[in-house]
C-alpha atoms as a PDB file:
ATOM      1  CA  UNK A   1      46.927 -17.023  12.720  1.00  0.00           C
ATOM      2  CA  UNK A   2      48.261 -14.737  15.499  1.00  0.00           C
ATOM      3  CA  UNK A   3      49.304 -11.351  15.496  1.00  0.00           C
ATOM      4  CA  UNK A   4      52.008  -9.277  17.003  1.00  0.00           C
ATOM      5  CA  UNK A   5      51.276  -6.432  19.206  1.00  0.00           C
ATOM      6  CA  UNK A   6      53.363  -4.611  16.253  1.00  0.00           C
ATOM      7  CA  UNK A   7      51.133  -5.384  13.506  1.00  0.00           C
ATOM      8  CA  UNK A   8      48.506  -2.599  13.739  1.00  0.00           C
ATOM      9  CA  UNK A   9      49.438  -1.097  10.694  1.00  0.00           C
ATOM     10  CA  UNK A  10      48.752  -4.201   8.590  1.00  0.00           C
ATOM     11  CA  UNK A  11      52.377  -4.857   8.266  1.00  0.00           C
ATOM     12  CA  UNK A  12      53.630  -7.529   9.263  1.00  0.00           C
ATOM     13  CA  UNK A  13      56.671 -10.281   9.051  1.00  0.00           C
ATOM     14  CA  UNK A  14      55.408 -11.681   5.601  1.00  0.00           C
ATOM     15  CA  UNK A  15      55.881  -7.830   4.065  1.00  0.00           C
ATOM     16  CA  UNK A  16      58.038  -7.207   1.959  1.00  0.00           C
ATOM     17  CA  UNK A  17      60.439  -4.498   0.689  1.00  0.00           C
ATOM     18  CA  UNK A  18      59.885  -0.800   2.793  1.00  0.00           C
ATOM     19  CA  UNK A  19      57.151  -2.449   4.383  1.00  0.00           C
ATOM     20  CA  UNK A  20      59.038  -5.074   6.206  1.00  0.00           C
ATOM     21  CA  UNK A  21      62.086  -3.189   6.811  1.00  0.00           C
ATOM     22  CA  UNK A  22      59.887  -0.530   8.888  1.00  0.00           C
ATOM     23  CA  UNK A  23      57.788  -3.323  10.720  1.00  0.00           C
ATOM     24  CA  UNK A  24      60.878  -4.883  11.586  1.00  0.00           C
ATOM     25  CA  UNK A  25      62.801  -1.643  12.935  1.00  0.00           C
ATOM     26  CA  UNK A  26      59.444  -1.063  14.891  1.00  0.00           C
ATOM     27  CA  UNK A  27      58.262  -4.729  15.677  1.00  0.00           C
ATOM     28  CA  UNK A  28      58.435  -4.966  19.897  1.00  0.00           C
ATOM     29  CA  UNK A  29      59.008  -0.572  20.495  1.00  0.00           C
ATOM     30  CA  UNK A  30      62.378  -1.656  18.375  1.00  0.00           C
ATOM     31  CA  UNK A  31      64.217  -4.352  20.292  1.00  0.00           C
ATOM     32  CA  UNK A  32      64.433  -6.763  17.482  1.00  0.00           C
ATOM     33  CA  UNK A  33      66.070  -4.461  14.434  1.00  0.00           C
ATOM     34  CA  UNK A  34      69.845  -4.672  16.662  1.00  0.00           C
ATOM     35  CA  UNK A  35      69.736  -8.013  17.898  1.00  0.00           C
ATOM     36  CA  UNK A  36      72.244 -10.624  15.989  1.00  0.00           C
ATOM     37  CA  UNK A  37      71.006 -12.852  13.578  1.00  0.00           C
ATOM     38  CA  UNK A  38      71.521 -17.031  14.002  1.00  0.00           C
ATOM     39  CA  UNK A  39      74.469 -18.274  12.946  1.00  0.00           C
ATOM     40  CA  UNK A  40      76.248 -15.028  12.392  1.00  0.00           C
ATOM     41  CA  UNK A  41      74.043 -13.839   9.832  1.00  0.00           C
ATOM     42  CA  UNK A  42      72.760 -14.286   6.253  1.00  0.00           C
ATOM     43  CA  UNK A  43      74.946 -13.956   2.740  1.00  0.00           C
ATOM     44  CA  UNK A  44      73.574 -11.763   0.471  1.00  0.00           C
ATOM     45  CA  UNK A  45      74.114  -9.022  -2.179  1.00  0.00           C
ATOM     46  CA  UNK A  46      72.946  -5.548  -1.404  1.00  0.00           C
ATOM     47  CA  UNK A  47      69.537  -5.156  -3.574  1.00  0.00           C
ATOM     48  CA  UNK A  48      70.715  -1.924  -4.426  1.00  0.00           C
ATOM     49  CA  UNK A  49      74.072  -2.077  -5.807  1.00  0.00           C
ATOM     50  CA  UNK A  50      75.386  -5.858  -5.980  1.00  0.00           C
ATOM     51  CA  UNK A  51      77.530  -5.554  -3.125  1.00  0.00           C
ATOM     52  CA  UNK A  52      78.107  -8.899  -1.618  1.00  0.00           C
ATOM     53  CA  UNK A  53      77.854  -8.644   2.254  1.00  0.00           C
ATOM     54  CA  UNK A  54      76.619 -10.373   5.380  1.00  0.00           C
ATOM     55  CA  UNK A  55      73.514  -9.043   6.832  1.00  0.00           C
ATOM     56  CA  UNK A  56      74.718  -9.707  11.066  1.00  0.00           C
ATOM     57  CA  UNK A  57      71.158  -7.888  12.484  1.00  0.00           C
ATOM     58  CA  UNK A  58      67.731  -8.343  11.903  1.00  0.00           C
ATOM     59  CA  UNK A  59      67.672  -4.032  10.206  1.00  0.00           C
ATOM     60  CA  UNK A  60      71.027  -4.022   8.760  1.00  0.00           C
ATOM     61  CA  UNK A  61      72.953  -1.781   6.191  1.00  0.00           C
ATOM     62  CA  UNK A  62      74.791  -2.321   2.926  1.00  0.00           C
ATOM     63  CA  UNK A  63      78.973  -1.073   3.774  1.00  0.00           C
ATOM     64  CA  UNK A  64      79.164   0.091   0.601  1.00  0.00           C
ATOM     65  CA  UNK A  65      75.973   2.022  -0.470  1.00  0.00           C
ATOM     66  CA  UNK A  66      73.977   2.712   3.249  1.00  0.00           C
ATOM     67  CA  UNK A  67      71.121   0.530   1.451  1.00  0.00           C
ATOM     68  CA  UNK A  68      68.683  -0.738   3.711  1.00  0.00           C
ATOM     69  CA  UNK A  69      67.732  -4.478   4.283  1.00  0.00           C
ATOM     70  CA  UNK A  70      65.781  -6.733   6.767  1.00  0.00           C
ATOM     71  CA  UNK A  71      64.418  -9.860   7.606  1.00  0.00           C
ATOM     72  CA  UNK A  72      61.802 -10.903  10.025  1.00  0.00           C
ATOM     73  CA  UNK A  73      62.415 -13.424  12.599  1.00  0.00           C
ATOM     74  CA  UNK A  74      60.435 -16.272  11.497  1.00  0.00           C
ATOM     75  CA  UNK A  75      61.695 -16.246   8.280  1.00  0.00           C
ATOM     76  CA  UNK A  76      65.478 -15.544   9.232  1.00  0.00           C
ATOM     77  CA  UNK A  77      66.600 -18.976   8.045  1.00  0.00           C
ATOM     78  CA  UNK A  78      67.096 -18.028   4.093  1.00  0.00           C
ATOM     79  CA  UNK A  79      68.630 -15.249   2.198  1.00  0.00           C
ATOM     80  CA  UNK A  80      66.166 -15.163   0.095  1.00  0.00           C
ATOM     81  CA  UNK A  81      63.693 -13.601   2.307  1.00  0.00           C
ATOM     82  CA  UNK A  82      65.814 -10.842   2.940  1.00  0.00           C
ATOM     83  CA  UNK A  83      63.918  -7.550   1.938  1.00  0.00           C
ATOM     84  CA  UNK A  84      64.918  -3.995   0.523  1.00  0.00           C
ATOM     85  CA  UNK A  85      63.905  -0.574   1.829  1.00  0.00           C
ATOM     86  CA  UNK A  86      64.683   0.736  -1.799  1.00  0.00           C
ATOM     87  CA  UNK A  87      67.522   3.406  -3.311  1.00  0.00           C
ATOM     88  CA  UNK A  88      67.740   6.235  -0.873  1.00  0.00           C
ATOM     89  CA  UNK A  89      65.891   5.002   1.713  1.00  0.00           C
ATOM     90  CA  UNK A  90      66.892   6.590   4.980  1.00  0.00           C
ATOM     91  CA  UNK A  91      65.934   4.694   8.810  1.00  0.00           C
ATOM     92  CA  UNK A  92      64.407   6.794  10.979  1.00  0.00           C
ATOM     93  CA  UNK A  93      66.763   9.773  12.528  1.00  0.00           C
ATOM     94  CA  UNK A  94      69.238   9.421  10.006  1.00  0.00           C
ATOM     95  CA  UNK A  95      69.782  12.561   7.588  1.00  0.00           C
END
């Protein structure tokens, strides 16, 4: 199996919850966590309060709660491998 450049730390796009959501805001010195998912984005409920929403980016946030989500590119196809930082999780630079 290959690896990405961004994989050093031993995460990588099969990681899940925190884990992901970091090696995704960091995978390629950050270009991937902004750019727009395929087909406008996956359906989903916020893993942290039930909000339903539509996660548009590969790093996105819930509009209700702030909570944290991501999905890797090669496994942006399904909801279901969408991944959550956890309750009070904060990205980088935010306060």
């Amino acid at each position: 199996m290959g690896t990405c450049g961004s994989c050093s730390s031993g995460a990588g796009p099969f990681s899940e919850g925190k884990e992901l959501v970091e090696f995704v805001y960091n995978a390629h010195g950050g270009a991937i966590k902004d750019q727009p998912l395929p087909d406008g984005g996956l359906k989903t409920k916020c893993r942290g309060c039930g909000e339903p929403f539509t996660l548009k980016t590969f790093v996105g946030k819930c509009p209700k709660c702030g909570g944290v989500h991501a999905v890797s590119p090669p496994r942006c196809d399904n909801a279901a491998n969408i991944q959550f930082a956890g309750a009070g999780y904060k990205l980088p630079g935010e306060k």
